[in-house]
N, C-alpha and C. Protein backbone atom coordinates (compact mmCIF):
# COMPACT_ATOMS: atom_id res chain seq x y z
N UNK A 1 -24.85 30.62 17.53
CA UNK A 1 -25.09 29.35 18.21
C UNK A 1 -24.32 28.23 17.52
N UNK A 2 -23.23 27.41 18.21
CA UNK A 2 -22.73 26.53 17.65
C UNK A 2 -23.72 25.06 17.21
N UNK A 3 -22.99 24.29 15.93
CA UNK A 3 -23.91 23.58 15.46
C UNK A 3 -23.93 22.24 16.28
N UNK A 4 -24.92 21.59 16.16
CA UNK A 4 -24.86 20.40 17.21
C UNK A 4 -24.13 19.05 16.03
N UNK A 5 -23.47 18.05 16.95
CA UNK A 5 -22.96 16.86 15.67
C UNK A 5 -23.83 16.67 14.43
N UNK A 6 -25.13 16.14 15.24
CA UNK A 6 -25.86 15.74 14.29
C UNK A 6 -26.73 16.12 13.25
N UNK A 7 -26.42 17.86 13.35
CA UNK A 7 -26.82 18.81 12.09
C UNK A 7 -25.28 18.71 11.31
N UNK A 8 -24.47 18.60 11.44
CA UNK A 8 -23.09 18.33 10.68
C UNK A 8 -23.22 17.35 10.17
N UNK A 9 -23.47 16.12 10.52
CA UNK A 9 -23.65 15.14 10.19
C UNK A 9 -24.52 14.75 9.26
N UNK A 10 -25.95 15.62 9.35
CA UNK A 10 -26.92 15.58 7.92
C UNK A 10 -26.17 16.52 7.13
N UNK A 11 -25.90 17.74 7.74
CA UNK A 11 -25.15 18.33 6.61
C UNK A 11 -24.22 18.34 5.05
N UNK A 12 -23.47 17.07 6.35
CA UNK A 12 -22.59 16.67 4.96
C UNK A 12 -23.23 15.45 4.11
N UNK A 13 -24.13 14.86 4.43
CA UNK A 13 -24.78 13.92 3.85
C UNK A 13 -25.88 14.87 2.47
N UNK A 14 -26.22 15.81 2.88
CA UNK A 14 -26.70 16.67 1.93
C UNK A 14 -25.94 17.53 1.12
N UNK A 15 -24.84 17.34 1.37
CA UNK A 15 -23.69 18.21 0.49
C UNK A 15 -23.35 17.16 -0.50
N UNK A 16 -22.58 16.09 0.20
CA UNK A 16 -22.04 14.56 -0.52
C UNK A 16 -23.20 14.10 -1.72
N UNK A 17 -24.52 13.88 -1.28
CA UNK A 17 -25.62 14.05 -2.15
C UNK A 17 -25.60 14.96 -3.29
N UNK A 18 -25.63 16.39 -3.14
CA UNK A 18 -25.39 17.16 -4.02
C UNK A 18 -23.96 17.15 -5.28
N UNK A 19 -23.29 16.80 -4.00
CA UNK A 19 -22.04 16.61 -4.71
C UNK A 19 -21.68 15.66 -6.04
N UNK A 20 -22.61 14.44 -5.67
CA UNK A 20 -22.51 13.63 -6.59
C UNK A 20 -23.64 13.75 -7.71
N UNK A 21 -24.49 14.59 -7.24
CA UNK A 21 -25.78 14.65 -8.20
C UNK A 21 -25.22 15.55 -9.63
N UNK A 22 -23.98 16.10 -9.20
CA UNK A 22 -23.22 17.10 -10.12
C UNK A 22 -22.46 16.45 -11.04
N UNK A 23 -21.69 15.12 -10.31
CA UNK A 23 -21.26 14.02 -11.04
C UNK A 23 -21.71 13.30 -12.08
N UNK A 24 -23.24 13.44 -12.14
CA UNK A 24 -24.09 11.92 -12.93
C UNK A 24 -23.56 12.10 -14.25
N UNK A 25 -23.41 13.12 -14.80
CA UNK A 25 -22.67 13.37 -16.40
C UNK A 25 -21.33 13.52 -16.25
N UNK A 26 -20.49 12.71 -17.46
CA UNK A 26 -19.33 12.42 -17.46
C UNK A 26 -18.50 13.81 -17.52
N UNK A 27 -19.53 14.38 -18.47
CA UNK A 27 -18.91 16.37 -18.70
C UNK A 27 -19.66 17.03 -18.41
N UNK A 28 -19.61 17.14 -16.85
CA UNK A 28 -20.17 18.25 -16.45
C UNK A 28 -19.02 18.70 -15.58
N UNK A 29 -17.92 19.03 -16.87
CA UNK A 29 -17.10 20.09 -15.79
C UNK A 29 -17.30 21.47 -16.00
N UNK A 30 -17.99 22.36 -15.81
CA UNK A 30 -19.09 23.67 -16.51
C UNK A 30 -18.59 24.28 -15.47
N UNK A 31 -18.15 25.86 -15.49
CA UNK A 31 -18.43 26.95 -14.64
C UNK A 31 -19.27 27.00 -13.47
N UNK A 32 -20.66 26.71 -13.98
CA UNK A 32 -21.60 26.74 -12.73
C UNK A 32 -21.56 25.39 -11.58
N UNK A 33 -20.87 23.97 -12.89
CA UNK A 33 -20.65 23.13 -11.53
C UNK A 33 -19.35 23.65 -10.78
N UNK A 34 -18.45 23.91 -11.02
CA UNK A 34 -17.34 24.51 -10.52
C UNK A 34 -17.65 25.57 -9.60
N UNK A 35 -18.48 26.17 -9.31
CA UNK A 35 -18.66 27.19 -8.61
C UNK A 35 -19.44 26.81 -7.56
N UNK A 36 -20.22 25.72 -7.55
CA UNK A 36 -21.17 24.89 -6.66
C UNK A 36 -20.19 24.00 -5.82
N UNK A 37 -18.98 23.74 -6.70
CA UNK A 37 -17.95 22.67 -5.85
C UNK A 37 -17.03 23.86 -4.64
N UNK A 38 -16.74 24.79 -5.56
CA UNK A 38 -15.89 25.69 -4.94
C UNK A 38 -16.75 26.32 -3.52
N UNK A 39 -18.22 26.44 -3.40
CA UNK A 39 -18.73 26.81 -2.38
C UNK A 39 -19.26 25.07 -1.05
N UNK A 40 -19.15 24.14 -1.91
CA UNK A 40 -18.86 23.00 -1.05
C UNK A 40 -17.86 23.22 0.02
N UNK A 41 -16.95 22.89 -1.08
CA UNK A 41 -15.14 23.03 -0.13
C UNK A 41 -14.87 24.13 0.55
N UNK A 42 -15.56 25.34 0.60
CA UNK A 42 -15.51 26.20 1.63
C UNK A 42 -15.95 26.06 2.64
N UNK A 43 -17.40 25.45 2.87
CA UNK A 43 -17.89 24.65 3.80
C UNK A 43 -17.25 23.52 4.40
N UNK A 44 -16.94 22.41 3.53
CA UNK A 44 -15.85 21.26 3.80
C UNK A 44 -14.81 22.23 4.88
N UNK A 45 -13.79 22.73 4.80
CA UNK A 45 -12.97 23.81 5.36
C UNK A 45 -13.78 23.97 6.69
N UNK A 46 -14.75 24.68 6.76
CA UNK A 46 -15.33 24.78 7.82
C UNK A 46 -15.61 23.57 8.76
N UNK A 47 -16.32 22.84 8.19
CA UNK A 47 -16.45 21.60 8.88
C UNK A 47 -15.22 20.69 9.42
N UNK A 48 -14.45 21.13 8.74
CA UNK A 48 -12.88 20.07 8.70
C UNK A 48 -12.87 20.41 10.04
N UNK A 49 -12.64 21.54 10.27
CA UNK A 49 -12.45 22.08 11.72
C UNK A 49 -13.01 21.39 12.97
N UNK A 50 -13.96 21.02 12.83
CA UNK A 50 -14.92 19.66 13.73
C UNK A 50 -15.09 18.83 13.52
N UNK A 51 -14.20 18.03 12.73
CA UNK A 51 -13.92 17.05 12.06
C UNK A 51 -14.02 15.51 13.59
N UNK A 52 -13.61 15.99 14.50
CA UNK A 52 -13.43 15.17 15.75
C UNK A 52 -14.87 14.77 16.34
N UNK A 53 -15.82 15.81 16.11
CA UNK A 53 -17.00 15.87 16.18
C UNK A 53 -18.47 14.91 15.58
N UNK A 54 -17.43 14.37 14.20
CA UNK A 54 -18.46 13.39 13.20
C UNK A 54 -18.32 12.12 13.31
N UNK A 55 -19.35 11.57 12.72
CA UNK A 55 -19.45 10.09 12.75
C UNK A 55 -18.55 9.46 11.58
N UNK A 56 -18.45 7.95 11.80
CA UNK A 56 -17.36 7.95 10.39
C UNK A 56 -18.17 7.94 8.95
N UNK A 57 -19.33 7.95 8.94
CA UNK A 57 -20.02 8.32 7.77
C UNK A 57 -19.95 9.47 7.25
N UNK A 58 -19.83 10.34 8.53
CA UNK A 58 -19.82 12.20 8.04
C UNK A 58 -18.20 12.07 7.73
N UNK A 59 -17.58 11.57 8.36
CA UNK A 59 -16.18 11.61 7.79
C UNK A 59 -15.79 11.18 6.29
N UNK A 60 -16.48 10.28 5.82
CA UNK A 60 -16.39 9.74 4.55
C UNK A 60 -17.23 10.74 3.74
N UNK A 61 -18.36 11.55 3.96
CA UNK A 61 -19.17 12.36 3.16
C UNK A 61 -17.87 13.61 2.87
N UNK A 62 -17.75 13.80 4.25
CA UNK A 62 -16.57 14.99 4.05
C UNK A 62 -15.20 14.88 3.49
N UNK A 63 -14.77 13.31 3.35
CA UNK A 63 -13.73 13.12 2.86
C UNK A 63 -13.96 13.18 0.93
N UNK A 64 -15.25 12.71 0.98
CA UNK A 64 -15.63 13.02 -0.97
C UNK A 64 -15.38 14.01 -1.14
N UNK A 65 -15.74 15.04 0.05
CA UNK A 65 -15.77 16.77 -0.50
C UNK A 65 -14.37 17.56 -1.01
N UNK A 66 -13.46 16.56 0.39
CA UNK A 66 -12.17 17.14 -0.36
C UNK A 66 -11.14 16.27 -1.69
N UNK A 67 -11.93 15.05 -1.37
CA UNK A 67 -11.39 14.41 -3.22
C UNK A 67 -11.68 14.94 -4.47
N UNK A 68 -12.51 15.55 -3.67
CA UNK A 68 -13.01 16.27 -5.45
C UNK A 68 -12.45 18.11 -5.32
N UNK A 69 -11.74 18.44 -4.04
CA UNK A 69 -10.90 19.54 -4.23
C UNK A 69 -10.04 19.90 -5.81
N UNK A 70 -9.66 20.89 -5.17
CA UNK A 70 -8.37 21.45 -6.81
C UNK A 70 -6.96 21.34 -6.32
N UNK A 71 -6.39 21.01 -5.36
CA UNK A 71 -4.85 21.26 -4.33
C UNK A 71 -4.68 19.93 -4.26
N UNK A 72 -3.36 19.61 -3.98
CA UNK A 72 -2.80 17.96 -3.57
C UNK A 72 -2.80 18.25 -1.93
N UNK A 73 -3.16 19.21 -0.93
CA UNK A 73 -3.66 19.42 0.04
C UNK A 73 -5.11 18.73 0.29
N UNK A 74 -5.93 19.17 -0.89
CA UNK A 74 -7.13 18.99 -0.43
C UNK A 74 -7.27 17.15 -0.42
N UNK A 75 -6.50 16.64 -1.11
CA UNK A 75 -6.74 15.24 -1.17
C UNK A 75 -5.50 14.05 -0.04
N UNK A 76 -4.63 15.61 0.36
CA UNK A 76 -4.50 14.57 1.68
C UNK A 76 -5.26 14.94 2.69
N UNK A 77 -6.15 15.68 3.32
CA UNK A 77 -7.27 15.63 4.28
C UNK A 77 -8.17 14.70 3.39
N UNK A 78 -8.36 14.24 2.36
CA UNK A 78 -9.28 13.53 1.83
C UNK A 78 -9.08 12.04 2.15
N UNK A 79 -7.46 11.41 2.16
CA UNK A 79 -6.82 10.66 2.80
C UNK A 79 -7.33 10.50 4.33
N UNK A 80 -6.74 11.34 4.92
CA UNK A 80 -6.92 11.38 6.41
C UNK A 80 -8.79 11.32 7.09
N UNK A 81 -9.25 12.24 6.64
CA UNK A 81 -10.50 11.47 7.07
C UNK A 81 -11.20 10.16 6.24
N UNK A 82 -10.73 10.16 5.10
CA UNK A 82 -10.91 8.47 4.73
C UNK A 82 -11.06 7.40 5.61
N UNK A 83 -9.55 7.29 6.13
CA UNK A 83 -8.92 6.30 6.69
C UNK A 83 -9.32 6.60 8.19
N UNK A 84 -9.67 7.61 8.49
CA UNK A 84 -10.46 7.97 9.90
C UNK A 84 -12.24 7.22 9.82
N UNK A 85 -12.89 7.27 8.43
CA UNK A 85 -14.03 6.93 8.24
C UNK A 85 -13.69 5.13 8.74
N UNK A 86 -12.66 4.88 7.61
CA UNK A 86 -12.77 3.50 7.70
C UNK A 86 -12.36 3.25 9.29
N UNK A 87 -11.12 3.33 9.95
CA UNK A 87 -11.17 2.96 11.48
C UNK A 87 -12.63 2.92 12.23
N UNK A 88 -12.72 3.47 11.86
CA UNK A 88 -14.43 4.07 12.82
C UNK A 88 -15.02 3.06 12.48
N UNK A 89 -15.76 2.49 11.51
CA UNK A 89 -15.89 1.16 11.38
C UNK A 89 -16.66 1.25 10.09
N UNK A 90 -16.69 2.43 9.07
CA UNK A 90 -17.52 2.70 7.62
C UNK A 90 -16.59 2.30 6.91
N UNK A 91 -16.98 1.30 6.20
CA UNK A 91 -16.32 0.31 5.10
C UNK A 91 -15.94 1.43 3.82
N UNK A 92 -16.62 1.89 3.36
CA UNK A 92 -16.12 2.33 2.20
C UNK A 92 -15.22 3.32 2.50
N UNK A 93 -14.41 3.98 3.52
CA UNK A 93 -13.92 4.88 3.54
C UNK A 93 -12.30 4.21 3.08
N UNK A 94 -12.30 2.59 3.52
CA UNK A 94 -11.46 1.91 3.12
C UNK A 94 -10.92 2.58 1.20
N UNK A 95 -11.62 2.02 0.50
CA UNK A 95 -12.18 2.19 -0.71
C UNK A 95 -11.41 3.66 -1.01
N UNK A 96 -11.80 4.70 -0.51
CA UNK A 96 -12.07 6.28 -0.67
C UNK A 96 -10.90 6.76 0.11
N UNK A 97 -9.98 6.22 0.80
CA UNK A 97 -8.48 6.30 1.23
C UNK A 97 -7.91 5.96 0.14
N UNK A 98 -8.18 4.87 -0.42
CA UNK A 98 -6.86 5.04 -1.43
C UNK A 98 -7.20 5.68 -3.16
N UNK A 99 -8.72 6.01 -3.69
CA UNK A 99 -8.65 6.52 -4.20
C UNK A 99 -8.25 8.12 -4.11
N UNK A 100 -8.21 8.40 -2.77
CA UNK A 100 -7.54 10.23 -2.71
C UNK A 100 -5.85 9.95 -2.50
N UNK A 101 -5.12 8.83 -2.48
CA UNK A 101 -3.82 8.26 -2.38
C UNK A 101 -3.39 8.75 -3.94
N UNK A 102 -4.33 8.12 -4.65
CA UNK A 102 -4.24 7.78 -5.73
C UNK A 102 -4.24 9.24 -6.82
N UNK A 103 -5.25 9.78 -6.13
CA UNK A 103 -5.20 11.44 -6.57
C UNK A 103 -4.49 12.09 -5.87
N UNK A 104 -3.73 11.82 -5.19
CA UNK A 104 -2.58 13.00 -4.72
C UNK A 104 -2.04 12.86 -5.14
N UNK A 105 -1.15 11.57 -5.69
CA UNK A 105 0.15 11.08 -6.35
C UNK A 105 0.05 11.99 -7.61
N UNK A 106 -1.17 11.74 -8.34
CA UNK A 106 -1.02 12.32 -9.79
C UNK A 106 -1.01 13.35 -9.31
N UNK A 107 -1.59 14.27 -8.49
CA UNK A 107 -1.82 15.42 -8.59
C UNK A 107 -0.46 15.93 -8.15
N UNK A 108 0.57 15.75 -7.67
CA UNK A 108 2.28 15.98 -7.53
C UNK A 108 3.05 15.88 -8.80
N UNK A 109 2.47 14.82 -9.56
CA UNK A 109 3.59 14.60 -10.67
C UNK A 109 3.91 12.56 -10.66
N UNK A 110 3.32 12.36 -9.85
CA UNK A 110 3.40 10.88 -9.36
C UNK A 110 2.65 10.24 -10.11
N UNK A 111 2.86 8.73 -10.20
CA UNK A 111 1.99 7.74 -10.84
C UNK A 111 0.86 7.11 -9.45
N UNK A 112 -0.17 6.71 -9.88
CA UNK A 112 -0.77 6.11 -8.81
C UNK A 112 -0.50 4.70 -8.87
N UNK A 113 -0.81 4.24 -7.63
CA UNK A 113 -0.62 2.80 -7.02
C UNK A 113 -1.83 1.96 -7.18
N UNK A 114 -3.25 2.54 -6.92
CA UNK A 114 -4.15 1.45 -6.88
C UNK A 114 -4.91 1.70 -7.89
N UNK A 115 -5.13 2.46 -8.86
CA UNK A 115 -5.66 2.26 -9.72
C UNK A 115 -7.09 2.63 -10.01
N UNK A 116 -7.34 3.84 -9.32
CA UNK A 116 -8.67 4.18 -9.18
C UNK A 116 -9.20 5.32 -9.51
N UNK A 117 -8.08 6.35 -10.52
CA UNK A 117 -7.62 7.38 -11.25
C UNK A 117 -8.47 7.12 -12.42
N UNK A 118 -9.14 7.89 -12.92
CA UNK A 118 -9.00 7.83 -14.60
C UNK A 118 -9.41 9.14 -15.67
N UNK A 119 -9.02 9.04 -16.69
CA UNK A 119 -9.98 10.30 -17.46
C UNK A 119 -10.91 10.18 -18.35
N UNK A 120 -11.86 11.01 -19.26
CA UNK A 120 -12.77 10.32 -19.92
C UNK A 120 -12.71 11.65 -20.83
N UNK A 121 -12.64 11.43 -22.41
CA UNK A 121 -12.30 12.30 -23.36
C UNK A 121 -13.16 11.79 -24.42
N UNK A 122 -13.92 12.16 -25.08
CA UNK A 122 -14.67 12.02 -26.21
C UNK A 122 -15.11 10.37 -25.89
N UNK A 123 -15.70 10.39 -24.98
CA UNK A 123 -16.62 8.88 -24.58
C UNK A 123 -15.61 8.13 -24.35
N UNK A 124 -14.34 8.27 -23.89
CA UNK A 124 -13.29 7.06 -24.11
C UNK A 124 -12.92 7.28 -22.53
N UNK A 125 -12.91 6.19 -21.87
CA UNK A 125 -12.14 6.17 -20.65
C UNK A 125 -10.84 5.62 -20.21
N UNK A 126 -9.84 6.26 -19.65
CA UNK A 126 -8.49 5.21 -19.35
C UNK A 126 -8.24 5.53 -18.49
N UNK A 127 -7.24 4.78 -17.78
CA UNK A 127 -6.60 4.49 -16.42
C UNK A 127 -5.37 5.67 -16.54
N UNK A 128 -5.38 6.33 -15.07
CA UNK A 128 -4.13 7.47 -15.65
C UNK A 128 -2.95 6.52 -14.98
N UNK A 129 -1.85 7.34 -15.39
CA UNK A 129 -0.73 6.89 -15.26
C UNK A 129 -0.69 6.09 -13.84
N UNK A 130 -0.14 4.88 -13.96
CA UNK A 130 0.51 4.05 -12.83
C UNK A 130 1.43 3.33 -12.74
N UNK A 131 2.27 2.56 -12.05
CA UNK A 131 3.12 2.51 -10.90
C UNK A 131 2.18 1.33 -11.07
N UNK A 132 3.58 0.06 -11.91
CA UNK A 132 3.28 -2.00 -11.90
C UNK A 132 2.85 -2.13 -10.36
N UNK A 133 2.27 -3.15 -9.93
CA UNK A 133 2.59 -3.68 -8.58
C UNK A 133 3.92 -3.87 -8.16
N UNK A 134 4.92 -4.28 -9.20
CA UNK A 134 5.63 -4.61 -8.66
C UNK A 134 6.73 -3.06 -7.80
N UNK A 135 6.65 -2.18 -8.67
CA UNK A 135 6.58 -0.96 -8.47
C UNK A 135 6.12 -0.32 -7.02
N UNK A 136 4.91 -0.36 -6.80
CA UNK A 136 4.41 -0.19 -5.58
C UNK A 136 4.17 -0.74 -4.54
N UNK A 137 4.17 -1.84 -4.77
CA UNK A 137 3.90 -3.20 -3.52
C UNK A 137 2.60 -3.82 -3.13
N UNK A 138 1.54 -2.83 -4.46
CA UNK A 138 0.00 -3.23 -4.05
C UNK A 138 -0.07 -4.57 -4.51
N UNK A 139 -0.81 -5.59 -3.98
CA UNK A 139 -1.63 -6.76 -4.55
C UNK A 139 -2.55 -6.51 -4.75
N UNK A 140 -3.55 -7.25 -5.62
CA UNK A 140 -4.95 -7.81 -5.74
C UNK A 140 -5.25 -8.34 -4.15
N UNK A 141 -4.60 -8.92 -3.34
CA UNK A 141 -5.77 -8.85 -2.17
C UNK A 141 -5.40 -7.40 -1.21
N UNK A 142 -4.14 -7.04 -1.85
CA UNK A 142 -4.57 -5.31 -0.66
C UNK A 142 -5.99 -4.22 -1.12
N UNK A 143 -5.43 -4.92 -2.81
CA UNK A 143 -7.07 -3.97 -3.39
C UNK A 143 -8.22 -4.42 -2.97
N UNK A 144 -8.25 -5.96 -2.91
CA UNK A 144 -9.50 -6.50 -2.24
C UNK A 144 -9.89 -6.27 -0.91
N UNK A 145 -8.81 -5.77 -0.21
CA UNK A 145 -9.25 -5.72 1.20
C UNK A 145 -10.02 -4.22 1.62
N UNK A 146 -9.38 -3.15 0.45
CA UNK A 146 -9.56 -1.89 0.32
C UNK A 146 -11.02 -1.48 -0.81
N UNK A 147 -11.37 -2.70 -1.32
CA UNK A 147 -12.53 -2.45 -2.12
C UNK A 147 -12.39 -2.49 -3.63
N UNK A 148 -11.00 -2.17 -3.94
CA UNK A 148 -10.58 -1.83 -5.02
C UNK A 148 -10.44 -2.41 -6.27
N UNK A 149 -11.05 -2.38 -7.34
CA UNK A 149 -11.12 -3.76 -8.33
C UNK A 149 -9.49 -3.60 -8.92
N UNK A 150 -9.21 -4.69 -9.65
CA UNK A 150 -7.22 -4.94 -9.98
C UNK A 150 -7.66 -4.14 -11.30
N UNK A 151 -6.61 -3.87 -11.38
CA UNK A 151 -6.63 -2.61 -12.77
C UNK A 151 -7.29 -3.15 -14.45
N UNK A 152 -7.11 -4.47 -14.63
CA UNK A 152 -7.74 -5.04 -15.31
C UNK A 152 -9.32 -5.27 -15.28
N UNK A 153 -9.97 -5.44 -13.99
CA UNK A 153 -11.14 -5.25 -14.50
C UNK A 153 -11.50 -4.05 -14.26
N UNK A 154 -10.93 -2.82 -14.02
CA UNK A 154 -11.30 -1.39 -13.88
C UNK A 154 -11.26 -1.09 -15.89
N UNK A 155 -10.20 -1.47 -16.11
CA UNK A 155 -10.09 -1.05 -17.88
C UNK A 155 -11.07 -1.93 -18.71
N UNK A 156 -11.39 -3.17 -18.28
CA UNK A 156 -12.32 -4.16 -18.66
C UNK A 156 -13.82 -3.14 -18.56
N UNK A 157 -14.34 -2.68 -17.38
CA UNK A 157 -15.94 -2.22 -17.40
C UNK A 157 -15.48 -0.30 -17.67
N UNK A 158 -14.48 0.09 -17.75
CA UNK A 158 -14.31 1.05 -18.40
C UNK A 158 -14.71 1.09 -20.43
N UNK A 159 -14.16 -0.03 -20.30
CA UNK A 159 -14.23 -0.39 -22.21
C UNK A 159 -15.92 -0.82 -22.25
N UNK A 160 -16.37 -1.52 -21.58
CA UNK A 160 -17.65 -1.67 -21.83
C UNK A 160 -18.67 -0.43 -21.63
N UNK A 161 -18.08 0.32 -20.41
CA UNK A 161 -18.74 2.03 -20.83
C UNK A 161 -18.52 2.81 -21.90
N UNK A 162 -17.59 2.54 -22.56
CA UNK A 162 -17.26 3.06 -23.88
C UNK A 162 -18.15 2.60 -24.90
N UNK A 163 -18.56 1.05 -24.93
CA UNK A 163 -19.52 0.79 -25.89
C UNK A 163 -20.90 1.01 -25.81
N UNK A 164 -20.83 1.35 -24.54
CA UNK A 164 -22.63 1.79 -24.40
C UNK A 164 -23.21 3.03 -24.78
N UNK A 165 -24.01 2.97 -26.11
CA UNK A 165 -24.35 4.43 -26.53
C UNK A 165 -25.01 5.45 -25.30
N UNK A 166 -24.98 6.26 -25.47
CA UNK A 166 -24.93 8.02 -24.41
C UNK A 166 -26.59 7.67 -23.79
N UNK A 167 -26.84 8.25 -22.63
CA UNK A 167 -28.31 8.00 -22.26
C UNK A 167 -28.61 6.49 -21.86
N UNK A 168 -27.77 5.24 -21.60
CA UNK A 168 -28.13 3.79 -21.42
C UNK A 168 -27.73 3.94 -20.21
């Protein structure tokens, strides 16, 4: 029996949920979360397929699923229903387009443009490689229009997560 929209639609809202509940620790990149992501994105895959079918919220749930893929594939469908979330009229998908922009680039060999990349190594967080504005052509109000804080205060409340002892 095929699924109706609006079981897809909780669906991915209960996946996206999960998804991020895997997130709450900075290192939890573990086997068993990896194996919980890897059976997401199989699903994601599935769903992609009826992708025409969702609301732009389910589009943005499903677009997290493939940002957090392993392929520079998976983060241009992560792109594409982004920017499908945001048309539709869900604001943050704005936001969540250009952070999977941003992870495709690196994930090729590229620098990113907006600045929404980063890594986190022994409590320390930084901005990965990017590409000046002048470089890319982003402004502070394209980031603003997209959600996106300017790379300075991303490294600004990055450094202040650094000073906050573990558990705060």
């Amino acid at each position: 029996m095929e699924r109706q929209p609006k079981n897809l639609n909780a669906e991915l809202a209960e996946l996206h949920s999960a998804d991020q509940k895997d997130r709450e620790a900075w290192d939890s990149h573990d086997e068993t979360r990896l194996g919980r992501d890897r059976a997401r994105m199989k699903r994601a895959r599935e769903i992609y397929e009826k992708r025409d079918l969702l609301t732009p919220e389910a589009l943005f749930h499903l677009a997290i699923l493939f940002q957090h893929g392993e392929d520079p594939e998976d983060y241009v469908k992560a792109m594409e229903l982004a920017k499908a979330s945001e048309e539709g009229g869900y604001e943050p998908g704005a936001w969540l387009a250009a952070a999977a922009e941003d992870r495709h680039l690196l994930s090729i060999g590229q620098k990113q443009k907006w600045g929404t990349q980063f890594r986190s190594e022994d409590g320390k967080h930084e901005v990965l490689d990017m590409l000046t504005d002048e470089e890319s052509g982003i402004t502070d109000e394209m980031r603003k229009e997209k959600g996106v804080l300017p790379p300075e205060e991303v490294i600004r409340q990055l450094a202040e997560m650094d000073r906050k002892p573990k558990g705060e």
